[in-house]
PDB file of N, CA and C in Angstrom:
ATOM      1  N   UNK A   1      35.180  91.730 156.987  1.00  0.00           N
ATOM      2  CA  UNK A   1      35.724  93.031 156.636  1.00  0.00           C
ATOM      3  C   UNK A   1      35.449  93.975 157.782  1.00  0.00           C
ATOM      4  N   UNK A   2      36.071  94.646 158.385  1.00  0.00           N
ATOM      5  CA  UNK A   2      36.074  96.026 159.151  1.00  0.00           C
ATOM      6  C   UNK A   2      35.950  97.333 158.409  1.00  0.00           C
ATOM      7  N   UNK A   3      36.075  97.997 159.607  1.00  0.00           N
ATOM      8  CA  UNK A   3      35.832  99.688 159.500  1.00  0.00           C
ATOM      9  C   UNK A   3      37.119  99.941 158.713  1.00  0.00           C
ATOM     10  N   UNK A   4      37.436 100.722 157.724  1.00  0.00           N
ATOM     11  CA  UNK A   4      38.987 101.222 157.091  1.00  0.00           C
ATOM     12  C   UNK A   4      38.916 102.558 158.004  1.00  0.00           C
ATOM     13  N   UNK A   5      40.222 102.384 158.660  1.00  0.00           N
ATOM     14  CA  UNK A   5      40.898 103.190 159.415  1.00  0.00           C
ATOM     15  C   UNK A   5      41.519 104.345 158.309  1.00  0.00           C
ATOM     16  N   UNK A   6      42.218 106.041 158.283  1.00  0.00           N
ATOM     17  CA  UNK A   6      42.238 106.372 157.682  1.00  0.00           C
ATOM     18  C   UNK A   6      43.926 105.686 157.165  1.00  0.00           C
ATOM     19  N   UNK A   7      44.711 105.284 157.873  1.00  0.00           N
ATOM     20  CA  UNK A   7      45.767 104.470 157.926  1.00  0.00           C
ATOM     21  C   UNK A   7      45.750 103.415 156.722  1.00  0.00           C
ATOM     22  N   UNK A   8      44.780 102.704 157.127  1.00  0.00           N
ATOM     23  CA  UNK A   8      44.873 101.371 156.183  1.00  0.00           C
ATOM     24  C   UNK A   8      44.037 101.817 154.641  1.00  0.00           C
ATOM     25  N   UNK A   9      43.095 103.223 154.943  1.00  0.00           N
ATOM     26  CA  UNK A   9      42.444 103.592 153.214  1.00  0.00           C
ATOM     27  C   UNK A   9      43.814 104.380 152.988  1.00  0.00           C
ATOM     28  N   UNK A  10      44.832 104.920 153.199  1.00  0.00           N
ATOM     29  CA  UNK A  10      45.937 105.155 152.732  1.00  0.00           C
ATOM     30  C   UNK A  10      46.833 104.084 152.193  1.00  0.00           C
ATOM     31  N   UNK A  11      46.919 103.332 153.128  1.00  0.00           N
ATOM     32  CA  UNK A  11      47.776 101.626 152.775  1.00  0.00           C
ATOM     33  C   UNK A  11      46.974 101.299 151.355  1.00  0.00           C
ATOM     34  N   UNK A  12      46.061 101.188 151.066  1.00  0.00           N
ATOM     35  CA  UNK A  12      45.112 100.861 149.965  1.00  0.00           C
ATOM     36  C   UNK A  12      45.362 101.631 148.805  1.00  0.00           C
ATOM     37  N   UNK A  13      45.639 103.290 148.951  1.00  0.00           N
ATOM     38  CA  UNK A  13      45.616 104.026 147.788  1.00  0.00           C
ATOM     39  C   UNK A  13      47.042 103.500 147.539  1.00  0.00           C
ATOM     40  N   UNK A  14      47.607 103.737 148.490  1.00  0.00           N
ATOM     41  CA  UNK A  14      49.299 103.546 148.163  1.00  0.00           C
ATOM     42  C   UNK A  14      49.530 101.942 147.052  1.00  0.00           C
ATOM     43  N   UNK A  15      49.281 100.856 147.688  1.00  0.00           N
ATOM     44  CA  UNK A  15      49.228  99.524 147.079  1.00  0.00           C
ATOM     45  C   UNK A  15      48.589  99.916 145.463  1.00  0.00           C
ATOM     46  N   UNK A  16      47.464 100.884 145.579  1.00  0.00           N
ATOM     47  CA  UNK A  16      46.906 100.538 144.046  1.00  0.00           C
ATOM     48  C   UNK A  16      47.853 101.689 143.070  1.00  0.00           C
ATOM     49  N   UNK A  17      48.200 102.873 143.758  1.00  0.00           N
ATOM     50  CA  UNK A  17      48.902 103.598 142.671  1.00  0.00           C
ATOM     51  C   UNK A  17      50.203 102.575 142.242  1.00  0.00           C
ATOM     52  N   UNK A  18      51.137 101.718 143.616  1.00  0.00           N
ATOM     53  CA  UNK A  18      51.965 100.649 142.954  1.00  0.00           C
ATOM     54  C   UNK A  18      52.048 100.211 141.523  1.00  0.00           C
ATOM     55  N   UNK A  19      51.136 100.197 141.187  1.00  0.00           N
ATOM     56  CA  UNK A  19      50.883  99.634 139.750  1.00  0.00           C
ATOM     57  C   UNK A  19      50.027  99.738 139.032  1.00  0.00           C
ATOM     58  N   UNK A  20      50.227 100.685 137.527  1.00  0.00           N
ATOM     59  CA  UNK A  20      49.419 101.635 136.812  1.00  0.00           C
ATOM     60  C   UNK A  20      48.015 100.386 135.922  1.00  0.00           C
ATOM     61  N   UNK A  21      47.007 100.417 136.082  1.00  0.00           N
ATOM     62  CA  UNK A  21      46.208  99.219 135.595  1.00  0.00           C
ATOM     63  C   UNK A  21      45.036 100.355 134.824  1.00  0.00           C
ATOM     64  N   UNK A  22      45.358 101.471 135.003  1.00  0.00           N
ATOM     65  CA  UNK A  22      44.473 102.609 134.159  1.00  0.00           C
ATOM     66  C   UNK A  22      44.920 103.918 133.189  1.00  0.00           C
ATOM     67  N   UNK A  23      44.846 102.964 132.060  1.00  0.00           N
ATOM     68  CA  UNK A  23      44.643 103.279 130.573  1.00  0.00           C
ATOM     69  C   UNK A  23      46.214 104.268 130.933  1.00  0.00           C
ATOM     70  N   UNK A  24      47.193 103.912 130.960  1.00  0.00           N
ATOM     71  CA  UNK A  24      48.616 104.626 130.623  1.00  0.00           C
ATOM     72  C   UNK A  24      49.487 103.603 130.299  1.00  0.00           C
ATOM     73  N   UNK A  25      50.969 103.912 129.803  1.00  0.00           N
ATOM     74  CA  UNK A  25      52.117 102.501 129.879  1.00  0.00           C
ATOM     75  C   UNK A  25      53.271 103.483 129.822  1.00  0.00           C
ATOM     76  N   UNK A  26      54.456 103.175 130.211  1.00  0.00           N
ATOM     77  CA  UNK A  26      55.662 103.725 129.763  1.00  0.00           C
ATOM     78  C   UNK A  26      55.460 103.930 128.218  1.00  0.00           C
ATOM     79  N   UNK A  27      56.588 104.793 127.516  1.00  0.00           N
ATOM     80  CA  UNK A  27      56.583 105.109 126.331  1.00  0.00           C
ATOM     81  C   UNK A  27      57.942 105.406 126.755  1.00  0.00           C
ATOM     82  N   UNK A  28      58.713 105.573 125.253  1.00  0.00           N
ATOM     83  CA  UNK A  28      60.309 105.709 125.097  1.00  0.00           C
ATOM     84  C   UNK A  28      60.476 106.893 123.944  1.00  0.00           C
ATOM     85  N   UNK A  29      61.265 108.026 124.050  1.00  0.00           N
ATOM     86  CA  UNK A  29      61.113 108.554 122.572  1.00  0.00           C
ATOM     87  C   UNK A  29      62.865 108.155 122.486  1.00  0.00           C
ATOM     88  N   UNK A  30      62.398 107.216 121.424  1.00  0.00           N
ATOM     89  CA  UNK A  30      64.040 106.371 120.660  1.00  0.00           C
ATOM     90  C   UNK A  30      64.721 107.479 120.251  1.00  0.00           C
ATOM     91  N   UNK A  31      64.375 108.577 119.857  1.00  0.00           N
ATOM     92  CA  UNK A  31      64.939 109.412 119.125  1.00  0.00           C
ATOM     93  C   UNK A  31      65.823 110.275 119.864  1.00  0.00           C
ATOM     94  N   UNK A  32      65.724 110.341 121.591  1.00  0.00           N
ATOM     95  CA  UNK A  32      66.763 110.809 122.480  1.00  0.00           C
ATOM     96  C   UNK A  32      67.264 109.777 123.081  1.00  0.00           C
ATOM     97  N   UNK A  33      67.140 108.995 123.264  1.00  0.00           N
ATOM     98  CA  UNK A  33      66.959 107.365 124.431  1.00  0.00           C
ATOM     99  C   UNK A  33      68.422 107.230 123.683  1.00  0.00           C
ATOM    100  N   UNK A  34      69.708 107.306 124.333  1.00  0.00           N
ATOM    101  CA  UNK A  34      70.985 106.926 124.871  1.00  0.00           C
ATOM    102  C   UNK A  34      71.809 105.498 124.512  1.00  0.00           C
ATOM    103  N   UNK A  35      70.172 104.431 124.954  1.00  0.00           N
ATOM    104  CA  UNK A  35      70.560 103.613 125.403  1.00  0.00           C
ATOM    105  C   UNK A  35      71.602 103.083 126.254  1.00  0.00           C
ATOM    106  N   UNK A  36      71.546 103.856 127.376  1.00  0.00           N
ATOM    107  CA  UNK A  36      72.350 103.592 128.526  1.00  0.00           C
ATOM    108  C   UNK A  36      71.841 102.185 129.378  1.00  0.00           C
ATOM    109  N   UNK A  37      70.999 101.521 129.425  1.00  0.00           N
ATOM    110  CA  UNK A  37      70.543 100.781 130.746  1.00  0.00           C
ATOM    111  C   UNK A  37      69.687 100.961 131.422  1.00  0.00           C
ATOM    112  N   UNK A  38      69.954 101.914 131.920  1.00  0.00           N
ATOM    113  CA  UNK A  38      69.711 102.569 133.101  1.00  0.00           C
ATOM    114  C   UNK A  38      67.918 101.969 133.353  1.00  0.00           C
ATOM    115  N   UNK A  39      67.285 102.398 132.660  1.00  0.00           N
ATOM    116  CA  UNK A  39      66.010 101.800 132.689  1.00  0.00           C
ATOM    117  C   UNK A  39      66.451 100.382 132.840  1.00  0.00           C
ATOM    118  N   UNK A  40      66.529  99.561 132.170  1.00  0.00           N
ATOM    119  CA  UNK A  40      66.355  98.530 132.061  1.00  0.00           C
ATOM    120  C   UNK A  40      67.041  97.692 133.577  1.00  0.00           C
ATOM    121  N   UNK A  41      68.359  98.094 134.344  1.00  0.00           N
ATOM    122  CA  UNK A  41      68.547  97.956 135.727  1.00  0.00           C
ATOM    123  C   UNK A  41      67.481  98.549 136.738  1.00  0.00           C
ATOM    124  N   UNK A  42      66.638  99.356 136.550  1.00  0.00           N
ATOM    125  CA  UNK A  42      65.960 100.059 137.553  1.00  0.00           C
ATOM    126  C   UNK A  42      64.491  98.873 137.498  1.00  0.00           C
ATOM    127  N   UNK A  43      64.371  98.429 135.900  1.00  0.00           N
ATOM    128  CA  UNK A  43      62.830  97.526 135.941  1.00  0.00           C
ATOM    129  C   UNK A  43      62.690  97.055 134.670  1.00  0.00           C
ATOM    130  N   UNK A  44      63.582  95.732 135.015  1.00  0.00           N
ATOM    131  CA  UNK A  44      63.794  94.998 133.805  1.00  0.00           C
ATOM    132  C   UNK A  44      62.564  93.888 133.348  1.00  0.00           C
ATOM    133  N   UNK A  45      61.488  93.778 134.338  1.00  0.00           N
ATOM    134  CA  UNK A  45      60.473  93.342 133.552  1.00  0.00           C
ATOM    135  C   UNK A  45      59.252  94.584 132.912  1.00  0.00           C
ATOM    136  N   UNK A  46      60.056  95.590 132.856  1.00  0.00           N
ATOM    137  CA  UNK A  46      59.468  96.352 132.303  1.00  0.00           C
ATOM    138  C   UNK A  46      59.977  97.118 130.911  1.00  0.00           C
ATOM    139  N   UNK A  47      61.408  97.184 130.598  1.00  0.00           N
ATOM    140  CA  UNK A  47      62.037  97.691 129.745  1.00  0.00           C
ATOM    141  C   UNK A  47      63.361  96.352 129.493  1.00  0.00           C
ATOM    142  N   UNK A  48      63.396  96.161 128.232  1.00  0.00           N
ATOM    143  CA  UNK A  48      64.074  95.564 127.582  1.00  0.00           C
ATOM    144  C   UNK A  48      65.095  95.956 126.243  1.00  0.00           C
ATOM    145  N   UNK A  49      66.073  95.671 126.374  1.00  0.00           N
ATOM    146  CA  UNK A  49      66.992  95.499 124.976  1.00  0.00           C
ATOM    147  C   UNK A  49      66.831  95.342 123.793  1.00  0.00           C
ATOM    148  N   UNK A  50      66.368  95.765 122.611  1.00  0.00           N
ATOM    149  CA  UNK A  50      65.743  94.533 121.330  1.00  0.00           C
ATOM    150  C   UNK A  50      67.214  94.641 120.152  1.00  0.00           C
ATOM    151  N   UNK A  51      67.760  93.322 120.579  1.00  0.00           N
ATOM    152  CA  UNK A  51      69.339  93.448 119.353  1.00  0.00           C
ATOM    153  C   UNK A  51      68.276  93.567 118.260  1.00  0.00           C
ATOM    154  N   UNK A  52      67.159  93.524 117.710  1.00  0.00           N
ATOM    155  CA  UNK A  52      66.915  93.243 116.224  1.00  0.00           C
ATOM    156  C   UNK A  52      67.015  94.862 116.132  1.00  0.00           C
ATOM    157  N   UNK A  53      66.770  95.458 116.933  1.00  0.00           N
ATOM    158  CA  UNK A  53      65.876  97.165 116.532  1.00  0.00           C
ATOM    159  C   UNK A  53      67.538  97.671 116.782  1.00  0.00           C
ATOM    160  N   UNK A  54      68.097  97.560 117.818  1.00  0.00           N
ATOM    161  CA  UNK A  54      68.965  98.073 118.701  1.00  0.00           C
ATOM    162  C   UNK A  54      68.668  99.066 119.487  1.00  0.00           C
ATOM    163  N   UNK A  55      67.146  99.283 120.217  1.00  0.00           N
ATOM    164  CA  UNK A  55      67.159  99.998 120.971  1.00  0.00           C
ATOM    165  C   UNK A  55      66.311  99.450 121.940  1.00  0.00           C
ATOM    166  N   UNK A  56      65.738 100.480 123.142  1.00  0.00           N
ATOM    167  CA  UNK A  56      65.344  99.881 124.226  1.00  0.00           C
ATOM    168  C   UNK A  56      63.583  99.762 124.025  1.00  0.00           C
ATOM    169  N   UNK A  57      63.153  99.027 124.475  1.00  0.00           N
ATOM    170  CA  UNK A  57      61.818  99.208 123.952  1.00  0.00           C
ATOM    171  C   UNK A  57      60.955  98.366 125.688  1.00  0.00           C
ATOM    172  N   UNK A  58      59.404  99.000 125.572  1.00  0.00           N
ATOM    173  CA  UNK A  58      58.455  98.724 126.725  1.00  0.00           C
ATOM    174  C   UNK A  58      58.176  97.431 126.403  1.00  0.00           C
ATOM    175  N   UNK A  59      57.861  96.346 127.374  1.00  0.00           N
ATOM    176  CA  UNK A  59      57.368  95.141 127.449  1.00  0.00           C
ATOM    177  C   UNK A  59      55.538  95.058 127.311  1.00  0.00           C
ATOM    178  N   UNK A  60      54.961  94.375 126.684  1.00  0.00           N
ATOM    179  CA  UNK A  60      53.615  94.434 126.919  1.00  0.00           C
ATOM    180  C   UNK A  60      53.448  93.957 128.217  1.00  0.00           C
ATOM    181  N   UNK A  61      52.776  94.678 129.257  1.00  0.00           N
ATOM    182  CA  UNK A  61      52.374  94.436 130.215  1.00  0.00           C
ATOM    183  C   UNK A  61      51.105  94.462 130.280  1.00  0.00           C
ATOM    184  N   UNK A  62      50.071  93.587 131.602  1.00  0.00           N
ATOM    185  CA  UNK A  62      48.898  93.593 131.562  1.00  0.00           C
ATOM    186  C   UNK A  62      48.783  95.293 133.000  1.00  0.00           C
ATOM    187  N   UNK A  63      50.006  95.588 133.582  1.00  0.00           N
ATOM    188  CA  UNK A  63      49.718  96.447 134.238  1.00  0.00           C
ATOM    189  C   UNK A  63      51.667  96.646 134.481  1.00  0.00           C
ATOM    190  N   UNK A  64      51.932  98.040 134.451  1.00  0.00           N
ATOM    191  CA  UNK A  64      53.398  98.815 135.237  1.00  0.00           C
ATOM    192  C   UNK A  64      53.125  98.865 136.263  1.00  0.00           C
ATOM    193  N   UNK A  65      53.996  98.444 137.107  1.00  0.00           N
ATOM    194  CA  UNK A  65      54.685  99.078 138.895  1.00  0.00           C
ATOM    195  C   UNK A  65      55.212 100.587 138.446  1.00  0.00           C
ATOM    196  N   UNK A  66      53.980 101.635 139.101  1.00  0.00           N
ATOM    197  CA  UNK A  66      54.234 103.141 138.778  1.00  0.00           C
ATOM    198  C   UNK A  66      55.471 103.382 139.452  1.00  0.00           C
ATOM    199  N   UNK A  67      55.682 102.932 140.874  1.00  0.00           N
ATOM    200  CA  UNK A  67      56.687 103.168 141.141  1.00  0.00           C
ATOM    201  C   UNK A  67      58.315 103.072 140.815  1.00  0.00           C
ATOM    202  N   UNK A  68      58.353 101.712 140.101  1.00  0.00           N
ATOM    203  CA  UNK A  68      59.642 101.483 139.169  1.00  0.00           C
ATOM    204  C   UNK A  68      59.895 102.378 138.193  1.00  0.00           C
ATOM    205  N   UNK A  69      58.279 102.707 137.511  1.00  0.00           N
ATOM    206  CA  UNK A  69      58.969 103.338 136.123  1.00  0.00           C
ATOM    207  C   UNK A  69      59.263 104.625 136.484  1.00  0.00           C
ATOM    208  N   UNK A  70      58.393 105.130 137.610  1.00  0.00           N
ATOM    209  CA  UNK A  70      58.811 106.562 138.064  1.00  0.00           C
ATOM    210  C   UNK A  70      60.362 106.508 138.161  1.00  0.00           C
ATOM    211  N   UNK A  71      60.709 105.230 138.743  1.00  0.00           N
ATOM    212  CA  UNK A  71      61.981 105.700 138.940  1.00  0.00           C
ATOM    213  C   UNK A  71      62.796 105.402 137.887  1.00  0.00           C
ATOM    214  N   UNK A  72      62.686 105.004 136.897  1.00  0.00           N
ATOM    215  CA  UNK A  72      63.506 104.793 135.297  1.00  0.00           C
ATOM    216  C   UNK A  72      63.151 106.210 134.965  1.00  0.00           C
ATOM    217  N   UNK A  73      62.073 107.137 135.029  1.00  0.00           N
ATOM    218  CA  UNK A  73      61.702 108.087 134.538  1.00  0.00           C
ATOM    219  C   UNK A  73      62.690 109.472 135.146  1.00  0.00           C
ATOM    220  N   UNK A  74      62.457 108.830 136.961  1.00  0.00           N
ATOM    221  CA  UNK A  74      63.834 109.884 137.364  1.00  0.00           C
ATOM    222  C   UNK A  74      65.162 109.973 136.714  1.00  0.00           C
ATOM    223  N   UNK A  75      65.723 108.452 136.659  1.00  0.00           N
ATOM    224  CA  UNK A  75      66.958 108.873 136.815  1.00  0.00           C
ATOM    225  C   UNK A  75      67.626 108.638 134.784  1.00  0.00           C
ATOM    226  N   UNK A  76      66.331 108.511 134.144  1.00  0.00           N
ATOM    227  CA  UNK A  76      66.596 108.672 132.688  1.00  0.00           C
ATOM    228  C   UNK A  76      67.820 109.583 132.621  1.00  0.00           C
ATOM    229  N   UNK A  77      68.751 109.844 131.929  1.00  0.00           N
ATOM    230  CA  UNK A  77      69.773 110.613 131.953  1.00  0.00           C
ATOM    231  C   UNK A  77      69.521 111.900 130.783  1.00  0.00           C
ATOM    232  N   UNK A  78      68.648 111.071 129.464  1.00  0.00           N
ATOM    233  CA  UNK A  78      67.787 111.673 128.325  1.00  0.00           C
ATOM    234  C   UNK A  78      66.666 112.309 128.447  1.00  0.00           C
ATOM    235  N   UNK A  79      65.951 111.863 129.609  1.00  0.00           N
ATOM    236  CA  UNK A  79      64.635 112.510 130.018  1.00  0.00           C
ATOM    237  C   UNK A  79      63.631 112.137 128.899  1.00  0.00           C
ATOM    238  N   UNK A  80      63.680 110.598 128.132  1.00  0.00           N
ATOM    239  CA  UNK A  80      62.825 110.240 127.163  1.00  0.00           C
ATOM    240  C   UNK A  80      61.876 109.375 127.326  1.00  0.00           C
ATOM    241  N   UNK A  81      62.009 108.933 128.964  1.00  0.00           N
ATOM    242  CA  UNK A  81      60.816 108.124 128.849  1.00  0.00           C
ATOM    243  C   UNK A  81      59.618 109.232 129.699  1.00  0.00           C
ATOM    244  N   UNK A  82      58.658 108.414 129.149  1.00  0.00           N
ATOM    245  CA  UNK A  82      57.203 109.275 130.530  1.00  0.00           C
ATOM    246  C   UNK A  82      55.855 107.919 130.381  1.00  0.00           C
ATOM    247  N   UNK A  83      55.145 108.815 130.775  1.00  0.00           N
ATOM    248  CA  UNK A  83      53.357 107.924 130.700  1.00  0.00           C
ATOM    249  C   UNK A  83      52.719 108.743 129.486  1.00  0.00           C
ATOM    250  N   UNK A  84      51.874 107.886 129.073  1.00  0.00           N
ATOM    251  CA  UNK A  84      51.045 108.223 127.682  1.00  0.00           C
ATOM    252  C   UNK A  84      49.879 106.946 127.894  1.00  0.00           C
ATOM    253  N   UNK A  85      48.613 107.773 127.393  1.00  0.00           N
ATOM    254  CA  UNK A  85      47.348 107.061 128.296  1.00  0.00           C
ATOM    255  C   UNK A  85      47.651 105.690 127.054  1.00  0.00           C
ATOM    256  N   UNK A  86      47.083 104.797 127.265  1.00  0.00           N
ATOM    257  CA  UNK A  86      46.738 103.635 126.641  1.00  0.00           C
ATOM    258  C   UNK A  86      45.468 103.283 126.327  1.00  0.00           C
ATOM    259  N   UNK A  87      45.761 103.401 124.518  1.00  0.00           N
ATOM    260  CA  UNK A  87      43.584 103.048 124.347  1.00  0.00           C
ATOM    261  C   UNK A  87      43.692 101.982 124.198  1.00  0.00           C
ATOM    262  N   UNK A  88      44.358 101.391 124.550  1.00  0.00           N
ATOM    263  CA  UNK A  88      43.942  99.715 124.781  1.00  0.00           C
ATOM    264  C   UNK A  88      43.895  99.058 125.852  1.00  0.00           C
ATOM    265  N   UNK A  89      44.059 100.026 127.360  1.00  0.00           N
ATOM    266  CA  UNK A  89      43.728  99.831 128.670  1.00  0.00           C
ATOM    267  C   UNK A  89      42.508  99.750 128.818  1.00  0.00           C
ATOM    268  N   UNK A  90      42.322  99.005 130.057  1.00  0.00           N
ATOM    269  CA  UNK A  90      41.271  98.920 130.809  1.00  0.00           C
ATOM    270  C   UNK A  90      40.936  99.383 132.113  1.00  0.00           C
ATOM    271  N   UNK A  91      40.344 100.078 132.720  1.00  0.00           N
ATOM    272  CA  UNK A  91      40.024 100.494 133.914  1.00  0.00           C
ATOM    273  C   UNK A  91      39.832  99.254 134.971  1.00  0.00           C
TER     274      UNK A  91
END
């Protein structure tokens, strides 16, 4: 292991915000949610279809790519998804 340059402790924060592994998850409020797609093209191992429910619903994940859902979160057209901590996360 070396000295962390301030370069590469940036490369590091960047890689870990990538993917949320502390106590949050996507959330959906069905009650505006469109069901357009749109999520589900932007990060489809993260948001899925359910024909039984007919609406879009979060995948159990052991951790989200913040960056995907940020971007399902941008370009939501409903503005119904966000983050909501998770008490069943782990640090």
């Amino acid at each position: 292991m070396g000295i962390m340059t301030p370069e590469s402790l940036s490369d590091s924060v960047k890689a870990a915000e990538k993917t949320s592994r502390i106590n949050r998850r996507p959330e959906i409020d069905l009650g505006a949610c469109s069901r357009c797609g749109g999520c589900i093209e932007v990060a489809p191992h993260v948001f899925r279809f359910c024909a039984g429910s007919g609406f879009v619903e979060v995948c159990e994940l052991d951790y989200y790519d913040t960056e995907l859902v940020d971007e399902a979160i941008k370009f939501c057209p409903e503005d119904c998804i966000y983050w909501v901590k998770d008490a069943g996360g782990s640090e």
